[in-house]
N, C-alpha and C. Protein backbone atom coordinates (compact mmCIF):
# COMPACT_ATOMS: atom_id res chain seq x y z
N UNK A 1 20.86 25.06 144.81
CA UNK A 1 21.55 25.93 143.88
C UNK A 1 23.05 25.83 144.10
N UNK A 2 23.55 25.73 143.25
CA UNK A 2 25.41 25.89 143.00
C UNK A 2 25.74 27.12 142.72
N UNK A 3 26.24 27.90 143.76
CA UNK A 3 26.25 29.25 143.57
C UNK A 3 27.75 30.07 142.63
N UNK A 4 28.46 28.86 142.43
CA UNK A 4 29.50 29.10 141.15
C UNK A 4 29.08 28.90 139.97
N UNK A 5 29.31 29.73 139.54
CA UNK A 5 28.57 29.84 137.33
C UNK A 5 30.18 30.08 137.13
N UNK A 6 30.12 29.29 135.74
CA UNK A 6 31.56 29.19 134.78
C UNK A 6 31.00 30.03 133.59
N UNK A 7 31.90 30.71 133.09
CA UNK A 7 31.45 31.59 131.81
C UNK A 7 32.35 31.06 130.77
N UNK A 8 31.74 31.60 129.70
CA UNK A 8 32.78 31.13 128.52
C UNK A 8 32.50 32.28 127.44
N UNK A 9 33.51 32.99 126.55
CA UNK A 9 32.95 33.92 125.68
C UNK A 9 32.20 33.00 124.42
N UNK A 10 31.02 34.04 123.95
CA UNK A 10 30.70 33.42 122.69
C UNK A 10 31.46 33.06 121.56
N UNK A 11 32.81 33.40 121.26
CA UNK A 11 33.40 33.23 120.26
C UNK A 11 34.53 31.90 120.66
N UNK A 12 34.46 31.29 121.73
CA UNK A 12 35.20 30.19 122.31
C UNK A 12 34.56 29.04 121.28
N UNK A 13 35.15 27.60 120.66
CA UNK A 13 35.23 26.98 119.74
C UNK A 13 34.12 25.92 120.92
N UNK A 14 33.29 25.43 119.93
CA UNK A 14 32.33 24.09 120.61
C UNK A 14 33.51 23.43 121.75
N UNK A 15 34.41 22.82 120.82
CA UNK A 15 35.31 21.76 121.32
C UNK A 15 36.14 22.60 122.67
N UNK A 16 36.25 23.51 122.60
CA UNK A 16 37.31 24.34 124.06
C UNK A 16 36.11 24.13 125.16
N UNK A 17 34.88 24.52 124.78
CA UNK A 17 33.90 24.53 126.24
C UNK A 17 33.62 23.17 126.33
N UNK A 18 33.62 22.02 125.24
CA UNK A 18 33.43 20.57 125.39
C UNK A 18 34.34 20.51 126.68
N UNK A 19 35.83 20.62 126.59
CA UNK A 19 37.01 20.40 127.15
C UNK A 19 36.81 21.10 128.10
N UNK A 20 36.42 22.20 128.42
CA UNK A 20 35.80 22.56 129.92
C UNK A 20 35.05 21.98 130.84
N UNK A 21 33.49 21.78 130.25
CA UNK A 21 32.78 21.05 130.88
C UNK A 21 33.23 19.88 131.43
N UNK A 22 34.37 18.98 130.53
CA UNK A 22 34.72 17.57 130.91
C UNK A 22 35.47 17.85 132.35
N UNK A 23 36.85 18.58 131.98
CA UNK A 23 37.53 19.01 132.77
C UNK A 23 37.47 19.65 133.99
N UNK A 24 36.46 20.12 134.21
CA UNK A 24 35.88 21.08 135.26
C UNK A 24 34.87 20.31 135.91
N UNK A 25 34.77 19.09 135.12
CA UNK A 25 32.98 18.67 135.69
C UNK A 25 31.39 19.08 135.96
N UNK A 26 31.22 19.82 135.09
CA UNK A 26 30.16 20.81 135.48
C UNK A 26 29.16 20.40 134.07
N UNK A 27 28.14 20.79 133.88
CA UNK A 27 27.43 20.53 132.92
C UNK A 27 26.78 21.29 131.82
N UNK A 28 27.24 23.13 132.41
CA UNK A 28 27.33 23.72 131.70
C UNK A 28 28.02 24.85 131.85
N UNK A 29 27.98 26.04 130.38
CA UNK A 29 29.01 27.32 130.91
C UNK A 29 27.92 28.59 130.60
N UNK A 30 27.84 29.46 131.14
CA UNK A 30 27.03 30.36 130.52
C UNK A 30 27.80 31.17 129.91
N UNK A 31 27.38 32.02 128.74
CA UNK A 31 28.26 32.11 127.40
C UNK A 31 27.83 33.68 127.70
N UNK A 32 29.20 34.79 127.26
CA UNK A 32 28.96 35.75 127.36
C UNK A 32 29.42 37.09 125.85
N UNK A 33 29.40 37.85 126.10
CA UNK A 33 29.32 38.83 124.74
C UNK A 33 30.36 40.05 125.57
N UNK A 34 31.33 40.66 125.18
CA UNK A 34 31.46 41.62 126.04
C UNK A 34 31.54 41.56 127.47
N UNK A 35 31.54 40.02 128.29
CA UNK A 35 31.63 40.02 129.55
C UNK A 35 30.34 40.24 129.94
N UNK A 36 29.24 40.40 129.10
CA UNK A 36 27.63 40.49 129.73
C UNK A 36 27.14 38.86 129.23
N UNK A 37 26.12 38.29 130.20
CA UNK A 37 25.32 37.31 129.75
C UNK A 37 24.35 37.21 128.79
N UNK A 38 25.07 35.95 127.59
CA UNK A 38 24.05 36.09 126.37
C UNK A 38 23.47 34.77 126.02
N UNK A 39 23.80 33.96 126.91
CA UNK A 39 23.12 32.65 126.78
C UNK A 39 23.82 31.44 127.33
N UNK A 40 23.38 30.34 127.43
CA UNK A 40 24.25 29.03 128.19
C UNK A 40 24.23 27.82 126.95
N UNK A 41 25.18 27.37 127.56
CA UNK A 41 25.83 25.95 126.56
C UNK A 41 25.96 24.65 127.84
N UNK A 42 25.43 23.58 127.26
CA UNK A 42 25.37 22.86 127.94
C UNK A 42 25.58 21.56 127.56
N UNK A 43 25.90 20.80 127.83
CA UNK A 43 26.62 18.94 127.76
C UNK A 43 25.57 18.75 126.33
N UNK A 44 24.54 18.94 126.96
CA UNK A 44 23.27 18.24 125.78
C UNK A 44 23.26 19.01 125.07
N UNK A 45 23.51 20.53 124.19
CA UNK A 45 23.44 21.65 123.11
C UNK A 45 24.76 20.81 122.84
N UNK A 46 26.17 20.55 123.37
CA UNK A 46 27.11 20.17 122.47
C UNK A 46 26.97 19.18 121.89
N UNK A 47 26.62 17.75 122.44
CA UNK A 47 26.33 16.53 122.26
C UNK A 47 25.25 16.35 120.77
N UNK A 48 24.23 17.17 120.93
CA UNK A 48 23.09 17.28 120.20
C UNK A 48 23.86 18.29 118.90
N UNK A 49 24.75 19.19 118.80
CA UNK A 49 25.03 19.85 117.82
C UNK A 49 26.41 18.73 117.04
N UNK A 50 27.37 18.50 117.55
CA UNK A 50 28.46 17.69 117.26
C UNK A 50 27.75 16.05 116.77
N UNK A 51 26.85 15.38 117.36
CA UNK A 51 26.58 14.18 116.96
C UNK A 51 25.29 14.37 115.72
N UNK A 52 24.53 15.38 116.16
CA UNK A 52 23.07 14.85 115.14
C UNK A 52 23.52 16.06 113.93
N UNK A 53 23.59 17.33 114.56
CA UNK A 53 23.53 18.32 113.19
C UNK A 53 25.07 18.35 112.82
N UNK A 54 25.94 17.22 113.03
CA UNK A 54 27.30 17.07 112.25
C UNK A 54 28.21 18.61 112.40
N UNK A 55 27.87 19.19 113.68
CA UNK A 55 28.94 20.48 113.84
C UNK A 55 29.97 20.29 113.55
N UNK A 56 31.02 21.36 113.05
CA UNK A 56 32.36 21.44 113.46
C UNK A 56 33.18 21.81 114.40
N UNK A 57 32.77 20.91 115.53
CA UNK A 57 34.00 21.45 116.74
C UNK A 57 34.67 22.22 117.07
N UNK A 58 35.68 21.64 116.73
CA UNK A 58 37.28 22.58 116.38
C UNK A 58 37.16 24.20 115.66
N UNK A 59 35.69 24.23 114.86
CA UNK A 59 35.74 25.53 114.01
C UNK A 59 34.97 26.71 114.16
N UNK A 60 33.64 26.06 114.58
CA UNK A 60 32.21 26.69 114.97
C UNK A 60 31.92 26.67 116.59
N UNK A 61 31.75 28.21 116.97
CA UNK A 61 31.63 28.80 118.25
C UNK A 61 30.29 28.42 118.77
N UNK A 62 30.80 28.41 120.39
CA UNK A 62 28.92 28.25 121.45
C UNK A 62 28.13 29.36 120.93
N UNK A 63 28.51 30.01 120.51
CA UNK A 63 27.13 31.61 120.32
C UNK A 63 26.31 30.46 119.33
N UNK A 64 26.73 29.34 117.93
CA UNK A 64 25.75 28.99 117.43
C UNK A 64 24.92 27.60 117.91
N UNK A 65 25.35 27.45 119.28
CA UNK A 65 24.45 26.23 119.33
C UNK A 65 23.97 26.85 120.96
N UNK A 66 24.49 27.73 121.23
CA UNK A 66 23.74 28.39 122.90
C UNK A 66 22.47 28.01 122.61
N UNK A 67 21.73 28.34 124.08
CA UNK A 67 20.42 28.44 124.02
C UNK A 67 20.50 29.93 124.52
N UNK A 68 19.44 30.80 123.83
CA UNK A 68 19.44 31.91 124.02
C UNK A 68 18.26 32.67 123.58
N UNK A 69 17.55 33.69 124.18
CA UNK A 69 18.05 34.53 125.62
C UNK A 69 18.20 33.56 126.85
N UNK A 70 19.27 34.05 127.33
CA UNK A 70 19.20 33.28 128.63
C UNK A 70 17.70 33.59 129.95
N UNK A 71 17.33 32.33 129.78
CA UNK A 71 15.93 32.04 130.99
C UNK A 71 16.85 32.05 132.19
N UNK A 72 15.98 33.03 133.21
CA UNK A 72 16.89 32.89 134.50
C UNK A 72 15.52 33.01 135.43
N UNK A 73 15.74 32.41 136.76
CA UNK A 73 14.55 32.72 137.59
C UNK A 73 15.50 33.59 138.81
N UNK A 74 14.62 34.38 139.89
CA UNK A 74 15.18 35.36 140.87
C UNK A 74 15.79 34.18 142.07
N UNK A 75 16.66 34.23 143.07
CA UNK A 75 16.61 34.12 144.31
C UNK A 75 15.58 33.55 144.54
N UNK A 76 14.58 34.70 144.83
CA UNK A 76 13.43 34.16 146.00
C UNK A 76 12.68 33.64 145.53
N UNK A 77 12.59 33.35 144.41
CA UNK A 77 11.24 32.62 143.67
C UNK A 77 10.95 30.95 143.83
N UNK A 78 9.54 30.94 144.70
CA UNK A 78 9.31 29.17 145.07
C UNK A 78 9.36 28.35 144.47
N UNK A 79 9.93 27.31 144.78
CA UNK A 79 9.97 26.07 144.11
C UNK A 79 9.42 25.43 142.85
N UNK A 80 7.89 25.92 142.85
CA UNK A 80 7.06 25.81 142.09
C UNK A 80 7.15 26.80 140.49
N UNK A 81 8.08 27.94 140.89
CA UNK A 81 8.40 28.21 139.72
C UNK A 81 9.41 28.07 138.94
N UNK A 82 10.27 27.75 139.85
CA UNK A 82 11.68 27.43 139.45
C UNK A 82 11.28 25.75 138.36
N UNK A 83 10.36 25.05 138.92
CA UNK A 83 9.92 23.68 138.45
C UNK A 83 9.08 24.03 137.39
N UNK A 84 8.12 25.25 137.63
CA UNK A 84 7.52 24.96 135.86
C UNK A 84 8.54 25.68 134.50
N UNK A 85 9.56 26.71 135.12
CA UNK A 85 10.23 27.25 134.02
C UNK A 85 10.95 26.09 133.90
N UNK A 86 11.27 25.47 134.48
CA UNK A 86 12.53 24.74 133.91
C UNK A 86 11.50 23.50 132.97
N UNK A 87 10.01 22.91 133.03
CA UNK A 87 9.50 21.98 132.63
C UNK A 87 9.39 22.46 131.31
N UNK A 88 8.36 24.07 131.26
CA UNK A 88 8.32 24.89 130.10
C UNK A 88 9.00 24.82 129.14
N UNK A 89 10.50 25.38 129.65
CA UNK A 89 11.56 25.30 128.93
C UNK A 89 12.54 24.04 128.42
N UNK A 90 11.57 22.94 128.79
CA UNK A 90 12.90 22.10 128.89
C UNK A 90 14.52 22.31 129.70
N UNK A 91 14.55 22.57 130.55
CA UNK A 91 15.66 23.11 131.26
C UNK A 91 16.16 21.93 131.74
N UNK A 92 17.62 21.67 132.00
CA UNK A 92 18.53 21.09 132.85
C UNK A 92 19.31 22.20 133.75
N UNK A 93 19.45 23.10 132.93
CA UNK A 93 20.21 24.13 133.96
C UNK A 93 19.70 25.24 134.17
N UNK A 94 19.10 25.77 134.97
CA UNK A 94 18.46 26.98 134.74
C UNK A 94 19.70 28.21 136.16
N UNK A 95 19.86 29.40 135.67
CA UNK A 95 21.05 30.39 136.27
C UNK A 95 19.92 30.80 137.25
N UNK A 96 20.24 31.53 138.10
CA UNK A 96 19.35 32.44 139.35
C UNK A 96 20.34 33.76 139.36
N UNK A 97 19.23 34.62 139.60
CA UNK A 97 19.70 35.53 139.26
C UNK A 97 19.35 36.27 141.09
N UNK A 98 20.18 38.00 141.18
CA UNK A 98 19.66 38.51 142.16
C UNK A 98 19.76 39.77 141.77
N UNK A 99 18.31 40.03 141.54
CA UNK A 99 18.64 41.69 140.94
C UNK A 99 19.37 41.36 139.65
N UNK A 100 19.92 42.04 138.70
CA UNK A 100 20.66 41.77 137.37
C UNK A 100 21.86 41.13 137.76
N UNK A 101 22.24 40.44 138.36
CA UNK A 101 23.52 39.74 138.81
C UNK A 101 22.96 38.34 138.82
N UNK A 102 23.63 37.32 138.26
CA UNK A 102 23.66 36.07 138.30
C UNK A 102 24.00 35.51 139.76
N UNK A 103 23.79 34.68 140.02
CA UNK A 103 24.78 34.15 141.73
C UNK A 103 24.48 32.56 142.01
N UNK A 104 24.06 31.74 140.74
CA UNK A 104 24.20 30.61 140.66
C UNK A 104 23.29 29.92 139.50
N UNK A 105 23.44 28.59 139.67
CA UNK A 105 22.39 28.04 138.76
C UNK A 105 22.05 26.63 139.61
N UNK A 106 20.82 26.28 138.98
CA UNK A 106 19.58 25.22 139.13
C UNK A 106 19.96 23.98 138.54
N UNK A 107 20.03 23.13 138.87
CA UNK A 107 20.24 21.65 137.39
C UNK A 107 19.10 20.61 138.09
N UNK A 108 19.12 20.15 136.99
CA UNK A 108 18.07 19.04 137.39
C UNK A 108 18.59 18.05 138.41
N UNK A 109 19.50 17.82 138.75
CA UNK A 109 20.56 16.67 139.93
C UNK A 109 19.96 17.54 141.02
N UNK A 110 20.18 18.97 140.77
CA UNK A 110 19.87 19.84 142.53
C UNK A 110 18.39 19.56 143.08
N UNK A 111 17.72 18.98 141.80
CA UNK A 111 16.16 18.99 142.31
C UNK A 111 15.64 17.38 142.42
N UNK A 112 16.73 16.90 141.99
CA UNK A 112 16.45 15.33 142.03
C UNK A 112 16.60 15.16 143.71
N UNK A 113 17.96 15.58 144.23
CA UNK A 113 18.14 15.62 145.40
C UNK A 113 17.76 15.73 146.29
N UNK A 114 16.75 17.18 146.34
CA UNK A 114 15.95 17.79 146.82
C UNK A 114 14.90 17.06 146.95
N UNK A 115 14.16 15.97 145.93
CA UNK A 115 13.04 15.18 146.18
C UNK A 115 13.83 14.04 147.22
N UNK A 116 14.92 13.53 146.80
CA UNK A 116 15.18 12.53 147.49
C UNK A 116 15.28 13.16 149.16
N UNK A 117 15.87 13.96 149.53
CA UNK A 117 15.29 14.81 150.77
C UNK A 117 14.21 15.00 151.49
N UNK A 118 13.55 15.51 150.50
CA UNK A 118 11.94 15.74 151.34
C UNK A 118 11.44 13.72 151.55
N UNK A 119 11.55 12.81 150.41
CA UNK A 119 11.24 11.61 150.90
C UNK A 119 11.55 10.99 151.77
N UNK A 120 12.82 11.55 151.94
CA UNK A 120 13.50 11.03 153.47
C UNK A 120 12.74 11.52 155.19
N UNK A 121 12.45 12.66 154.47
CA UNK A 121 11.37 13.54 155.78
C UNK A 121 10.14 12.58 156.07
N UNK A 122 9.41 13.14 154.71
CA UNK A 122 8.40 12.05 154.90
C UNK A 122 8.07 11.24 155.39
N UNK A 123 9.31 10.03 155.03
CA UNK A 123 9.40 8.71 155.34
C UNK A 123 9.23 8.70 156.75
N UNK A 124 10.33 9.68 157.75
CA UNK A 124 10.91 9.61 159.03
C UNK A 124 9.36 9.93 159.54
N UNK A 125 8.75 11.00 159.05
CA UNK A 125 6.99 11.43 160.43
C UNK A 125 6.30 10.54 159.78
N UNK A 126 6.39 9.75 158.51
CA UNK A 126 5.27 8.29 158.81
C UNK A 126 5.92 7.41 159.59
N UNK A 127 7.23 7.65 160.00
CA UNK A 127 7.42 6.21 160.85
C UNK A 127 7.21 6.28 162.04
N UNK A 128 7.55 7.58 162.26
CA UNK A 128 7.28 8.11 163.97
C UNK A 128 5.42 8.55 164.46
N UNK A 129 4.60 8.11 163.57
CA UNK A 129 3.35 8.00 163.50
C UNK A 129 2.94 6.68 163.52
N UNK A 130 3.62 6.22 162.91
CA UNK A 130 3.04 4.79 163.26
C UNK A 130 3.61 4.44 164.26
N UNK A 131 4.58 4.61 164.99
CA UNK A 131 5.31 4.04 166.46
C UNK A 131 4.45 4.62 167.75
N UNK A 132 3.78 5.77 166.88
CA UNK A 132 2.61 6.28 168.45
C UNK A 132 1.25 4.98 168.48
């Protein structure tokens, strides 16, 4: 988990959070109403609204291409669920929440990683099994 979340208000223009995401490097912003969480915008909602449904950038706000309600899973919740909401949902980014407070988000890179990790484990007690 990346325990920094970037916000962006809903009324911010496609193209300003485009120019965030680039700029900031991150892959998405979670989009807010009043300073409360109302949904997330992400590389692929801009990409997918600006190239296929011919958005207007420059004119038309994240509130219409968010994904929303925002899906969030808890802190403590195992692996296994964090992996089927995000399959369910189609997720790349999924937020974590603690109690009604946000305190990071999920992306699919954090869990790619995470496999490449545990294979590395793996790898190491089959090798040290076969050396007995």
């Amino acid at each position: 988990m990346v325990p920094e979340l970037r916000y962006v208000d809903k009324n911010t223009t496609i193209k300003e959070a485009a120019q965030r995401i680039i700029n900031e490097g991150i892959g998405s912003l979670i989009v807010t109403d009043q300073g409360s969480p109302v949904g997330i915008v992400t590389k692929r909602d801009i990409i997918w609204a600006v190239l296929f449904e011919k958005r207007d950038a420059e004119k038309e706000t994240v509130d219409k291409i968010m994904s929303s309600p925002l899906i969030t899973v808890n802190a403590d919740d195992e692996i296994e669920v964090i992996l089927e909401t995000m399959l369910r949902n189609n997720l790349t980014h999924l937020p974590v929440r603690m109690g009604n407070k946000l305190v990071g988000i999920i992306t699919d890179n954090d869990l790619v990683m995470l496999l490449r990790d545990l294979l590395d484990i793996v790898k190491k007690k089959l090798s040290s099994e076969e050396e007995k």
